[in-house]
N, C-alpha and C. Protein backbone atom coordinates (compact mmCIF):
# COMPACT_ATOMS: atom_id res chain seq x y z
N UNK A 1 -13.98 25.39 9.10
CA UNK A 1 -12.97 24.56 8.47
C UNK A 1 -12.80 25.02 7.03
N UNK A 2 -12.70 24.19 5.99
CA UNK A 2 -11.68 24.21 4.88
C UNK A 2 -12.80 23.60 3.98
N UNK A 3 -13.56 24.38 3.31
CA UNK A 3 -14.38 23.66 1.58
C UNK A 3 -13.83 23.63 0.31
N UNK A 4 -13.97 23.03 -0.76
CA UNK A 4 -13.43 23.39 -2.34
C UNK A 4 -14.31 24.66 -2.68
N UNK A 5 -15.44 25.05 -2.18
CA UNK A 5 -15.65 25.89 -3.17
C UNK A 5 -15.48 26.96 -2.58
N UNK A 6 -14.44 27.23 -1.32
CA UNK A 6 -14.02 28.21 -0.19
C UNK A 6 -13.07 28.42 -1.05
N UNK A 7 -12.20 27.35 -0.92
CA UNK A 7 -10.78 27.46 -2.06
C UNK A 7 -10.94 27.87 -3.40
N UNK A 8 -11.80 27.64 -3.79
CA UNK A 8 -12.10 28.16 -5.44
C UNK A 8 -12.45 29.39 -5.62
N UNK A 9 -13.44 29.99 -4.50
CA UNK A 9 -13.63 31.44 -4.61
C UNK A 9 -12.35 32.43 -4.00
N UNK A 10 -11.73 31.69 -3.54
CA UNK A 10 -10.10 32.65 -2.96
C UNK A 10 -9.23 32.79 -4.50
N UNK A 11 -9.37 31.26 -4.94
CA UNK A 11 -8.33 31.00 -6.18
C UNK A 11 -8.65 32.28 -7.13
N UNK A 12 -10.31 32.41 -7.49
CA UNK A 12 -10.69 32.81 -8.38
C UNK A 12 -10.51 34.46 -8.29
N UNK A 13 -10.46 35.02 -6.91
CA UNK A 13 -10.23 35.98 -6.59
C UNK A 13 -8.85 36.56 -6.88
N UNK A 14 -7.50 35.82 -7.05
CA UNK A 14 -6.62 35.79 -6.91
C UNK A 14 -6.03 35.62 -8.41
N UNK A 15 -6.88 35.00 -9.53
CA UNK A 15 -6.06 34.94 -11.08
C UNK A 15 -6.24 35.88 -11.80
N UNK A 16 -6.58 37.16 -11.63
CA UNK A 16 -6.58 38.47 -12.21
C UNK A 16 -5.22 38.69 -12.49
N UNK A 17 -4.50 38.79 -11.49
CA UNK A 17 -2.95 39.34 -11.17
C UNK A 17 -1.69 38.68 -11.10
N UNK A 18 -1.87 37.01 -11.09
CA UNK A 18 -1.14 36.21 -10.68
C UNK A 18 -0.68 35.03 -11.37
N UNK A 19 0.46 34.27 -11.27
CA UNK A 19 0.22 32.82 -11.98
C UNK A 19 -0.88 31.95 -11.23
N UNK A 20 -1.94 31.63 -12.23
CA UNK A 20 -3.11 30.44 -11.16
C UNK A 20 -2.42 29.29 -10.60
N UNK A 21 -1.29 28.62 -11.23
CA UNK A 21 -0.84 27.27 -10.41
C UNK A 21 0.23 27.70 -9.18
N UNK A 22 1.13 29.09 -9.39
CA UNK A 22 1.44 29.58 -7.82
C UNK A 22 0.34 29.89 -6.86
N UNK A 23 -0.96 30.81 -7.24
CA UNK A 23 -2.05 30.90 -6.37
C UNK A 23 -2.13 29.72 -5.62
N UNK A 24 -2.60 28.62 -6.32
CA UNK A 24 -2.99 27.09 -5.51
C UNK A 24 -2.34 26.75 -4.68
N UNK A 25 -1.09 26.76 -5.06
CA UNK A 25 0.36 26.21 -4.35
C UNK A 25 0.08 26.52 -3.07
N UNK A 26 0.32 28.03 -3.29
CA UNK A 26 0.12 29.20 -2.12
C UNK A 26 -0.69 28.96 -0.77
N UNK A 27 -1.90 28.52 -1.63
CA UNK A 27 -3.18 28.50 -1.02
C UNK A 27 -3.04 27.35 -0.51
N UNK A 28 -2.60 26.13 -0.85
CA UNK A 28 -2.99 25.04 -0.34
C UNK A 28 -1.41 25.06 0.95
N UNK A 29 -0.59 25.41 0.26
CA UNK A 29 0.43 25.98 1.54
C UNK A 29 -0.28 26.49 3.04
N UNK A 30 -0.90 27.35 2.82
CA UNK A 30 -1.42 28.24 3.52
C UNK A 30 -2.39 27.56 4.08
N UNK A 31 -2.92 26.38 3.92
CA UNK A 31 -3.98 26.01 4.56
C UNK A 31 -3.47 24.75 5.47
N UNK A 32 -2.36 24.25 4.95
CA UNK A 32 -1.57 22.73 5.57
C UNK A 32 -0.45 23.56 6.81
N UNK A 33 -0.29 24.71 6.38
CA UNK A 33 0.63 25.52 7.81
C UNK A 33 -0.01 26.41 8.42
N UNK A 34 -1.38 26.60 8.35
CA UNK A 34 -1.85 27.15 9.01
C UNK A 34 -1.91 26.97 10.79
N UNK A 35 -1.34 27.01 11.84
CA UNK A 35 -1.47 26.81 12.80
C UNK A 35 -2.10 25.97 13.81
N UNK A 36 -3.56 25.84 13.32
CA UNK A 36 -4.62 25.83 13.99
C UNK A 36 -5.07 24.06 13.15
N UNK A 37 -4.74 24.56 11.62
CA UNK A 37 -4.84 22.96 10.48
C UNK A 37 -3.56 21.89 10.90
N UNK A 38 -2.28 22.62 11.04
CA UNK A 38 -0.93 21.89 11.74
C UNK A 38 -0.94 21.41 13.01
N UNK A 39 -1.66 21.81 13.64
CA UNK A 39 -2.07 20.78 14.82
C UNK A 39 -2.78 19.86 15.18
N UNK A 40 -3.93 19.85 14.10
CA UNK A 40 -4.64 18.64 13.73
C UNK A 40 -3.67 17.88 12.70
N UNK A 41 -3.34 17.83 11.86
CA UNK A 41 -2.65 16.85 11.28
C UNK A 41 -1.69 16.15 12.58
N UNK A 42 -0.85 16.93 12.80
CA UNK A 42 0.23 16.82 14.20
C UNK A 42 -0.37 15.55 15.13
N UNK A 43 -2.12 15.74 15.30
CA UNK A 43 -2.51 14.92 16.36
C UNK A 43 -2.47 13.61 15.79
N UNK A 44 -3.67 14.20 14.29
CA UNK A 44 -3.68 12.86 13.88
C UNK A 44 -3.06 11.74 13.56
N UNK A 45 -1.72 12.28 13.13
CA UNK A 45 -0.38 11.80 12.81
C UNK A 45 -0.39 10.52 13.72
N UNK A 46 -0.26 11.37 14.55
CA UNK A 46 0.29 11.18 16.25
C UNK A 46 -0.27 9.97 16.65
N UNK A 47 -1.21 10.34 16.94
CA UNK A 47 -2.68 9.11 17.11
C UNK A 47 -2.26 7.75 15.95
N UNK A 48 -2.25 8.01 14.90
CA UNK A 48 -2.79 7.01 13.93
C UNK A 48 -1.49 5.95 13.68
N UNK A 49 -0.51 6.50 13.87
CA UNK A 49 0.78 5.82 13.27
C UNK A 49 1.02 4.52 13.73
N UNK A 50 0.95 4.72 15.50
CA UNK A 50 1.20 3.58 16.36
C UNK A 50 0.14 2.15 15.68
N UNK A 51 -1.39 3.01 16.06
CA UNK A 51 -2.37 1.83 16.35
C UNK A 51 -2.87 1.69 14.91
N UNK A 52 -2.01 1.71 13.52
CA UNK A 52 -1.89 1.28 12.27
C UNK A 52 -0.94 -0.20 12.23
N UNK A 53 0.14 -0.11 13.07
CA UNK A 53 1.34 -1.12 13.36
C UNK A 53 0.91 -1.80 14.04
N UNK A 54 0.27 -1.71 15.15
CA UNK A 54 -0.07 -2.72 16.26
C UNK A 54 -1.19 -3.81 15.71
N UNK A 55 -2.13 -3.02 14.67
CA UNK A 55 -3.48 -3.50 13.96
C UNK A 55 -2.83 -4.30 13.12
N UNK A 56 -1.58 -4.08 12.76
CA UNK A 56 -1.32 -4.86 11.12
C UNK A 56 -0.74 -6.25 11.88
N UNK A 57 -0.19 -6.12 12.82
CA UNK A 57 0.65 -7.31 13.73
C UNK A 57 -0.22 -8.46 14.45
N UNK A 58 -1.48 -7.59 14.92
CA UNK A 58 -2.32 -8.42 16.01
C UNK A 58 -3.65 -9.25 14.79
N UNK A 59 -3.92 -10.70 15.30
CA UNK A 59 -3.82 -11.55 14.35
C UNK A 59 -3.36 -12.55 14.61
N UNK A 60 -4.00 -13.68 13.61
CA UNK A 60 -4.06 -14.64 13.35
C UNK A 60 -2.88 -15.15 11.95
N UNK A 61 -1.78 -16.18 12.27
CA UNK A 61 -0.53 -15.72 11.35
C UNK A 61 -0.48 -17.87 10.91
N UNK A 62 -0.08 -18.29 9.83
CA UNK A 62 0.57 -19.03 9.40
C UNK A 62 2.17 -19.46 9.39
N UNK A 63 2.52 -19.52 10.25
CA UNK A 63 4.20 -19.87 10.30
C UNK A 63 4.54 -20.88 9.36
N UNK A 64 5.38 -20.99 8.95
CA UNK A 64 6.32 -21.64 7.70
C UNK A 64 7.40 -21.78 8.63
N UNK A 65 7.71 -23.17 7.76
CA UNK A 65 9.06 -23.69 8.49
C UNK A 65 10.06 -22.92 7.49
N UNK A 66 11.05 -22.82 8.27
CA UNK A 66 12.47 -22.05 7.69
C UNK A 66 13.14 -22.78 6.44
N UNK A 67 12.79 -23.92 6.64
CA UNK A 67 13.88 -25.28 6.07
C UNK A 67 13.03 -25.64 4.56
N UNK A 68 11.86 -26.17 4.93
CA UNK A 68 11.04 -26.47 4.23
C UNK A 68 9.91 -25.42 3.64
N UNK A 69 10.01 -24.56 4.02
CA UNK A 69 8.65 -24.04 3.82
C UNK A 69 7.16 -24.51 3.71
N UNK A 70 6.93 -25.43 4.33
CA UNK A 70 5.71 -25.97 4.78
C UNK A 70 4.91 -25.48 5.70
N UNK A 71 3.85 -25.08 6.07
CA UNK A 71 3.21 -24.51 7.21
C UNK A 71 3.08 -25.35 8.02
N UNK A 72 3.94 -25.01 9.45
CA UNK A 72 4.36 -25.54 10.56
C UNK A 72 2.86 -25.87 11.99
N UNK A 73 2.20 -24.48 11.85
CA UNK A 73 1.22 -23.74 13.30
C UNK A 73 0.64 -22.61 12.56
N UNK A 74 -0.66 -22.43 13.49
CA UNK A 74 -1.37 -21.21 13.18
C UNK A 74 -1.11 -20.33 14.81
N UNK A 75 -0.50 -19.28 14.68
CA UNK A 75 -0.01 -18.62 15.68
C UNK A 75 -0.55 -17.63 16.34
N UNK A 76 -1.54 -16.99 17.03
CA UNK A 76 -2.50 -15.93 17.47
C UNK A 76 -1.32 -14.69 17.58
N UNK A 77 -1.29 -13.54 17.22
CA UNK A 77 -0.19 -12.39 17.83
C UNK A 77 -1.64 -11.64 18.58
N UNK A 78 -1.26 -11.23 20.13
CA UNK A 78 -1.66 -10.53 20.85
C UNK A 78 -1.14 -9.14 21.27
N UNK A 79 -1.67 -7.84 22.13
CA UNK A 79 -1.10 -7.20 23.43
C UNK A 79 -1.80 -7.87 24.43
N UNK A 80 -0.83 -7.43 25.08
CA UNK A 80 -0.49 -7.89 26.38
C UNK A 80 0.67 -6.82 27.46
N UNK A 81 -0.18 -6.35 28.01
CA UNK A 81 0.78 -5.45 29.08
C UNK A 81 1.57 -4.28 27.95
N UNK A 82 1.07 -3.67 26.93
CA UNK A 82 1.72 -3.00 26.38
C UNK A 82 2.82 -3.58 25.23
N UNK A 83 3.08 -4.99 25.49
CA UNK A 83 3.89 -5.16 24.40
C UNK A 83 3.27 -6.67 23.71
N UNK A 84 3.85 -7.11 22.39
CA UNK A 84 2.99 -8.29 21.48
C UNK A 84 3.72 -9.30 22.00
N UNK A 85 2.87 -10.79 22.39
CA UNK A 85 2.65 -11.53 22.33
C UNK A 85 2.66 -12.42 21.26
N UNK A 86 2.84 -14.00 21.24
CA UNK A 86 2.39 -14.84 20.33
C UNK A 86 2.19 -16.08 20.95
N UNK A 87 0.96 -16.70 20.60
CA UNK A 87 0.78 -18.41 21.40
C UNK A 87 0.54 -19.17 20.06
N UNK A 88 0.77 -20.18 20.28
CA UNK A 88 0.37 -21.57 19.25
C UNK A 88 -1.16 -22.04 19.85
N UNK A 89 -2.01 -21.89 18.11
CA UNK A 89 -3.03 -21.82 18.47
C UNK A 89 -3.60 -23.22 17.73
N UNK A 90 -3.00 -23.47 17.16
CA UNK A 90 -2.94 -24.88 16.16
C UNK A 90 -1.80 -25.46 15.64
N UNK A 91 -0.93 -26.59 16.03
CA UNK A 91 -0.08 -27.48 15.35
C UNK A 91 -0.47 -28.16 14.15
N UNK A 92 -0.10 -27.59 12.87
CA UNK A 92 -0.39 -28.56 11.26
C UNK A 92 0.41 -29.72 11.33
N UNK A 93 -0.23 -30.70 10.95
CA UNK A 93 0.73 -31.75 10.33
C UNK A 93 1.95 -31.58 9.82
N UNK A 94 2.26 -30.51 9.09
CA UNK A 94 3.71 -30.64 8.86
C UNK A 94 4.52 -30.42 10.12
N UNK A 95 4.57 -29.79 11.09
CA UNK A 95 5.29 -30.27 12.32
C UNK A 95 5.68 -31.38 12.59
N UNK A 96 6.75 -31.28 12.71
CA UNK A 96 7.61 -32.25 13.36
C UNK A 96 7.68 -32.72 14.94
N UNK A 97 6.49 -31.47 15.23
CA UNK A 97 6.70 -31.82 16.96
C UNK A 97 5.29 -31.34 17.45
N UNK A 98 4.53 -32.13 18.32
CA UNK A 98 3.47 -31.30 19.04
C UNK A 98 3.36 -31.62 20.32
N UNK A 99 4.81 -31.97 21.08
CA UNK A 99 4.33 -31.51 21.92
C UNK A 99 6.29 -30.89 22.90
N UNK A 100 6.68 -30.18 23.36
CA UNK A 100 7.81 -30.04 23.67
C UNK A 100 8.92 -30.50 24.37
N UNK A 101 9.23 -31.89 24.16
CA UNK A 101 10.13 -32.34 24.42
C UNK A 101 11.39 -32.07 25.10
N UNK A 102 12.35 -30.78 24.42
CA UNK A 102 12.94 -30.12 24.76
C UNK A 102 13.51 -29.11 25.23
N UNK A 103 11.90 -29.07 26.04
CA UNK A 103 12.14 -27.08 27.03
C UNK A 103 12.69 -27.72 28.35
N UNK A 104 12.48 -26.36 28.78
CA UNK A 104 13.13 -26.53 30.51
C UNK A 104 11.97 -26.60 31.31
N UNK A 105 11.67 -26.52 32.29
CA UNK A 105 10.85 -25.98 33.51
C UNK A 105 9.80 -26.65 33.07
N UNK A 106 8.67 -25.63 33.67
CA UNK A 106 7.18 -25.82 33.28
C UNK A 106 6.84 -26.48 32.22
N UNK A 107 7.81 -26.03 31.30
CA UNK A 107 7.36 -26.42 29.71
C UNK A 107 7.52 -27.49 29.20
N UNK A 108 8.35 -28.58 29.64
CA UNK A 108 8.89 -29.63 29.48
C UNK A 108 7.71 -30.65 29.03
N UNK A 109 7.73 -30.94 27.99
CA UNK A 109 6.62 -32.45 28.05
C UNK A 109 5.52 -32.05 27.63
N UNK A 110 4.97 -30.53 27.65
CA UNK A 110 3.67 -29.47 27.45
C UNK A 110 2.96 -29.90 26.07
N UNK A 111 2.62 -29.75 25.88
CA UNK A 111 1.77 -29.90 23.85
C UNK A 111 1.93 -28.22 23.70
N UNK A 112 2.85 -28.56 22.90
CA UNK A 112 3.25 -26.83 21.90
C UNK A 112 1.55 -26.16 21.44
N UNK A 113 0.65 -26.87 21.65
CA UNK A 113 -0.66 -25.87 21.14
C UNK A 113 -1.13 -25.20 22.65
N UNK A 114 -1.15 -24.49 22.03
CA UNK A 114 -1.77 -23.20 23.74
C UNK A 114 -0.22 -22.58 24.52
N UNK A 115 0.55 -23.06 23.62
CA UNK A 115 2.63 -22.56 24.18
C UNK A 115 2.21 -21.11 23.69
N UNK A 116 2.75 -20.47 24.95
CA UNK A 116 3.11 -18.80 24.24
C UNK A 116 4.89 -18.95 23.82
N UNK A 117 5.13 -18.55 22.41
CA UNK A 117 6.16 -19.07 21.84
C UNK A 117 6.87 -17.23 21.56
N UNK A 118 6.14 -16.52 21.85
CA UNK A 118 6.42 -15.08 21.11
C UNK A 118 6.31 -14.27 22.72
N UNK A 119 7.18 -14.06 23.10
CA UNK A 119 7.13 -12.61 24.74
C UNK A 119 8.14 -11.63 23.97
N UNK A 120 6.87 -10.19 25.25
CA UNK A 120 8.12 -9.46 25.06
C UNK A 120 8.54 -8.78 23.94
N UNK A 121 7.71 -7.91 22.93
CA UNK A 121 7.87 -7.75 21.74
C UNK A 121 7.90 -6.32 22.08
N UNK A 122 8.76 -5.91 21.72
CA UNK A 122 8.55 -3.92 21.59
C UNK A 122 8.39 -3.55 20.44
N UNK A 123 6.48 -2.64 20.58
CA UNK A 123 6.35 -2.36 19.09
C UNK A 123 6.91 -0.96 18.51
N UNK A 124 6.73 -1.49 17.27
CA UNK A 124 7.38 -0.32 16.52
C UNK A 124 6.90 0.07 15.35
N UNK A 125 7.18 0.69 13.99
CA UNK A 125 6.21 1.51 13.13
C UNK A 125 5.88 0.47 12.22
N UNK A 126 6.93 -0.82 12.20
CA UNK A 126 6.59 -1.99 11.34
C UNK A 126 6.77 -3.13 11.64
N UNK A 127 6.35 -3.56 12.80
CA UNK A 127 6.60 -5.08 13.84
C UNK A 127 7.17 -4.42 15.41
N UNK A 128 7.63 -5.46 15.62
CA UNK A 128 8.14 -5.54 17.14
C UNK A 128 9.79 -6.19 16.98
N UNK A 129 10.05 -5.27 18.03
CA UNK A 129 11.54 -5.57 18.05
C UNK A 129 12.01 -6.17 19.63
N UNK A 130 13.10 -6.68 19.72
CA UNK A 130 13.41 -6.78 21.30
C UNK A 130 13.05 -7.88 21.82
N UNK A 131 12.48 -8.43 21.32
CA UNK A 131 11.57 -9.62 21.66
C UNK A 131 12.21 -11.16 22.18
N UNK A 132 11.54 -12.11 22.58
CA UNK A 132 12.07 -13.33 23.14
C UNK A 132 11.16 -14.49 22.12
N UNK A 133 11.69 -15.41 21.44
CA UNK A 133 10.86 -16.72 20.75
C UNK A 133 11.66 -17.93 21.03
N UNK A 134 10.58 -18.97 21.27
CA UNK A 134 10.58 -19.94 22.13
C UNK A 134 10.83 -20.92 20.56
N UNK A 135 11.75 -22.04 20.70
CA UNK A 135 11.73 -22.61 19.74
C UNK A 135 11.46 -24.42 19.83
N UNK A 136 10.04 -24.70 19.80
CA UNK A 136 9.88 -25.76 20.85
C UNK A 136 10.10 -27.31 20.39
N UNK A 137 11.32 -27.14 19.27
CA UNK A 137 12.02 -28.47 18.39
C UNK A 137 12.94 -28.31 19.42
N UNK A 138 13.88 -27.24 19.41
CA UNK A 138 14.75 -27.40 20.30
C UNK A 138 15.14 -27.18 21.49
N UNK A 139 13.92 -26.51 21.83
CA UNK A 139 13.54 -26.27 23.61
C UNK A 139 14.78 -24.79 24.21
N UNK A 140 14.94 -24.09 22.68
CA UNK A 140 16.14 -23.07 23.11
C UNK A 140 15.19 -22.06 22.90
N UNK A 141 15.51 -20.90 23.38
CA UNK A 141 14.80 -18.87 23.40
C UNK A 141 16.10 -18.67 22.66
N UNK A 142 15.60 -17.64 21.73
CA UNK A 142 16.37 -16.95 21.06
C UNK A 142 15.88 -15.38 21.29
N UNK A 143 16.69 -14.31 20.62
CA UNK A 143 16.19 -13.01 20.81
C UNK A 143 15.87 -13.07 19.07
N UNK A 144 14.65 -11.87 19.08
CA UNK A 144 13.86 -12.16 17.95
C UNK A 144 13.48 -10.54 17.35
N UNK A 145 12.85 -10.46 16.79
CA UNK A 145 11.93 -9.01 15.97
C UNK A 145 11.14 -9.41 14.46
N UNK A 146 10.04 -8.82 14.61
CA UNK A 146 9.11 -8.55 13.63
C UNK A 146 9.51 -7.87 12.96
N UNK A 147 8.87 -8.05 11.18
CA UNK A 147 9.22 -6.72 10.40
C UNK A 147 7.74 -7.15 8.99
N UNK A 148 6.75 -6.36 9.45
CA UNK A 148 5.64 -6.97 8.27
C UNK A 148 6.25 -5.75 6.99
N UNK A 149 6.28 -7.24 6.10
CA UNK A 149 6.74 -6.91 4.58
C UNK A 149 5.99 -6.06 3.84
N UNK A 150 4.35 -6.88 3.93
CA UNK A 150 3.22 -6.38 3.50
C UNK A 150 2.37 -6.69 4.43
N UNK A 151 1.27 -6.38 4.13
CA UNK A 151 -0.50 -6.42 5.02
C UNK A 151 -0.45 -7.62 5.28
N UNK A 152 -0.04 -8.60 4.83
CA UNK A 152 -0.45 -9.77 4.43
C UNK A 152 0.76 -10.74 5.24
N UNK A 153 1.93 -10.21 4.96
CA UNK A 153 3.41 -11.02 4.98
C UNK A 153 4.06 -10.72 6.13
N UNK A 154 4.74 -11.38 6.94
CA UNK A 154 5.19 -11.35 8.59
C UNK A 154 7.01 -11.68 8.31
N UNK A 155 8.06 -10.83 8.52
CA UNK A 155 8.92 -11.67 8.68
C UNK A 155 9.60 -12.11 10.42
N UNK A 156 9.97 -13.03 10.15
CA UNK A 156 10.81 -13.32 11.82
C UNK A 156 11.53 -13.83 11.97
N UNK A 157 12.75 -12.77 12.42
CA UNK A 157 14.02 -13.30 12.39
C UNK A 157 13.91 -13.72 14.14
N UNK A 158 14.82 -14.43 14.16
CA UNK A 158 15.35 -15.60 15.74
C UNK A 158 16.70 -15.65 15.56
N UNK A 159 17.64 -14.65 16.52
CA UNK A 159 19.04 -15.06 16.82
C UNK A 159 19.56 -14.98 17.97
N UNK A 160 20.64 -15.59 18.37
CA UNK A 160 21.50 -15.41 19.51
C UNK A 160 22.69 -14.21 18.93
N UNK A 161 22.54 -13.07 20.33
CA UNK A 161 23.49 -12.09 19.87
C UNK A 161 23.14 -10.79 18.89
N UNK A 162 23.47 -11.09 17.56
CA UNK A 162 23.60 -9.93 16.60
C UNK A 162 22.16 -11.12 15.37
N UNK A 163 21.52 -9.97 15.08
CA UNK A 163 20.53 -10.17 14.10
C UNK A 163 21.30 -11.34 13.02
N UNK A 164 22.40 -11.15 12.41
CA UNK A 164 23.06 -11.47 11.22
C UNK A 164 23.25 -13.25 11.96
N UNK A 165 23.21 -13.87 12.99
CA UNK A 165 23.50 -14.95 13.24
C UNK A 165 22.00 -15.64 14.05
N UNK A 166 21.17 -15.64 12.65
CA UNK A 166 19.77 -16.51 13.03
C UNK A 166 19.46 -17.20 11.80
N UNK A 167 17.83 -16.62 12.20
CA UNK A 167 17.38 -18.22 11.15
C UNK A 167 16.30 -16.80 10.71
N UNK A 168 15.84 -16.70 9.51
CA UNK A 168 14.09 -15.74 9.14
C UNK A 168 12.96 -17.21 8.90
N UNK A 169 12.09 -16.64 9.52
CA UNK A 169 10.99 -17.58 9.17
C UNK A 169 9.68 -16.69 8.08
N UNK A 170 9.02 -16.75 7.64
CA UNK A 170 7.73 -16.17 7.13
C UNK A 170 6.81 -16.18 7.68
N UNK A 171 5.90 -15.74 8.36
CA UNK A 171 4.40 -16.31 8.22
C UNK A 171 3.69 -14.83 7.89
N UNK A 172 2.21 -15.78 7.16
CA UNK A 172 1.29 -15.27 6.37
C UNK A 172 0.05 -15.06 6.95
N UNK A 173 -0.49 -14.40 7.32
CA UNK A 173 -1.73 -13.88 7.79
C UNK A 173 -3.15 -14.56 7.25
N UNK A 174 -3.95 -14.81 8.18
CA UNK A 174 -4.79 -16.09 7.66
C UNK A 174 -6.43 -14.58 8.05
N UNK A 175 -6.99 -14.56 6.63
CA UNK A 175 -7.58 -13.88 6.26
C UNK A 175 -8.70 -14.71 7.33
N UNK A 176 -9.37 -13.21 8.09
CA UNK A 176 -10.64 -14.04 9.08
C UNK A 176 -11.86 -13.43 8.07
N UNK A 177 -12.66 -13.95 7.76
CA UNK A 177 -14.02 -13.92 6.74
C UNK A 177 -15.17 -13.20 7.36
């Protein structure tokens, strides 16, 4: 592989004749396109990008109400079959609702804690897109996507149709100790 004091004895070999800060250039050129070094980066790339996004998403999240900004639920984000998940893992007092009143089917009448409220998420380099969220005030699915702001910060938009005709909610990532 690749040492500093490999590089230093090439450098040093090389400032007799030459500008020393083109040498480096050169050299460190020469070592990032090297063939054999470009295919390890290539992998690592490769490898690391996805399961950086998926890590920052999966978690334990604080939802905020849209309206109020009060913290609504503590929300688990999972995988599941390849794509993210979300269940209600705790209803806060500031809710207005705990238990769902206004779904259809199965869900009807349910206690929104243990509701998977988040299907169906296709991930991507900074959240999940594509997705389905359950909205269990008003018992309606909307189409949805992730987009983490920061390490820390979740946004989530919920619309019918085109992105531009929803609602963004926040939630905040609840630091596990």
């Amino acid at each position: 592989m690749f040492s500093l004091s490999k590089l230093a004895i090439k450098v040093e070999k090389h400032m007799s004749h030459t500008n020393p800060r083109m040498t480096i250039v050169r050299y460190v050129y020469y070592m990032l396109m090297n063939k054999s070094t470009l295919l390890l980066w290539a992998v690592i790339i490769h490898f690391m990008l996805p399961l950086s996004a998926n890590a920052q998403l999966v978690g334990r999240w604080t939802a905020m109400g849209d309206m109020d900004y009060k913290p609504k639920a503590i929300i688990e984000i999972y995988e599941s079959g390849g794509k993210l998940e979300g269940r209600v893992e705790k209803v806060l007092p500031a809710a207005a609702f705990t238990i769902c009143e206004k779904c259809d089917g199965d869900l009807k009448n349910k206690p929104i804690t243990g509701m998977v409220i988040l299907t169906d998420l296709e991930k991507t380099d900074n959240g999940g897109k594509d997705g389905k969220i359950l909205d269990p005030g008003s018992g309606n699915t909307y189409s949805c996507y992730l987009e983490l702001e920061s390490p820390d910060k979740l946004k989530l938009r919920g619309y019918l149709g085109l992105p531009a005709l929803g609602r963004t909610q926040y939630w905040f990532r609840i630091k596990e100790d």
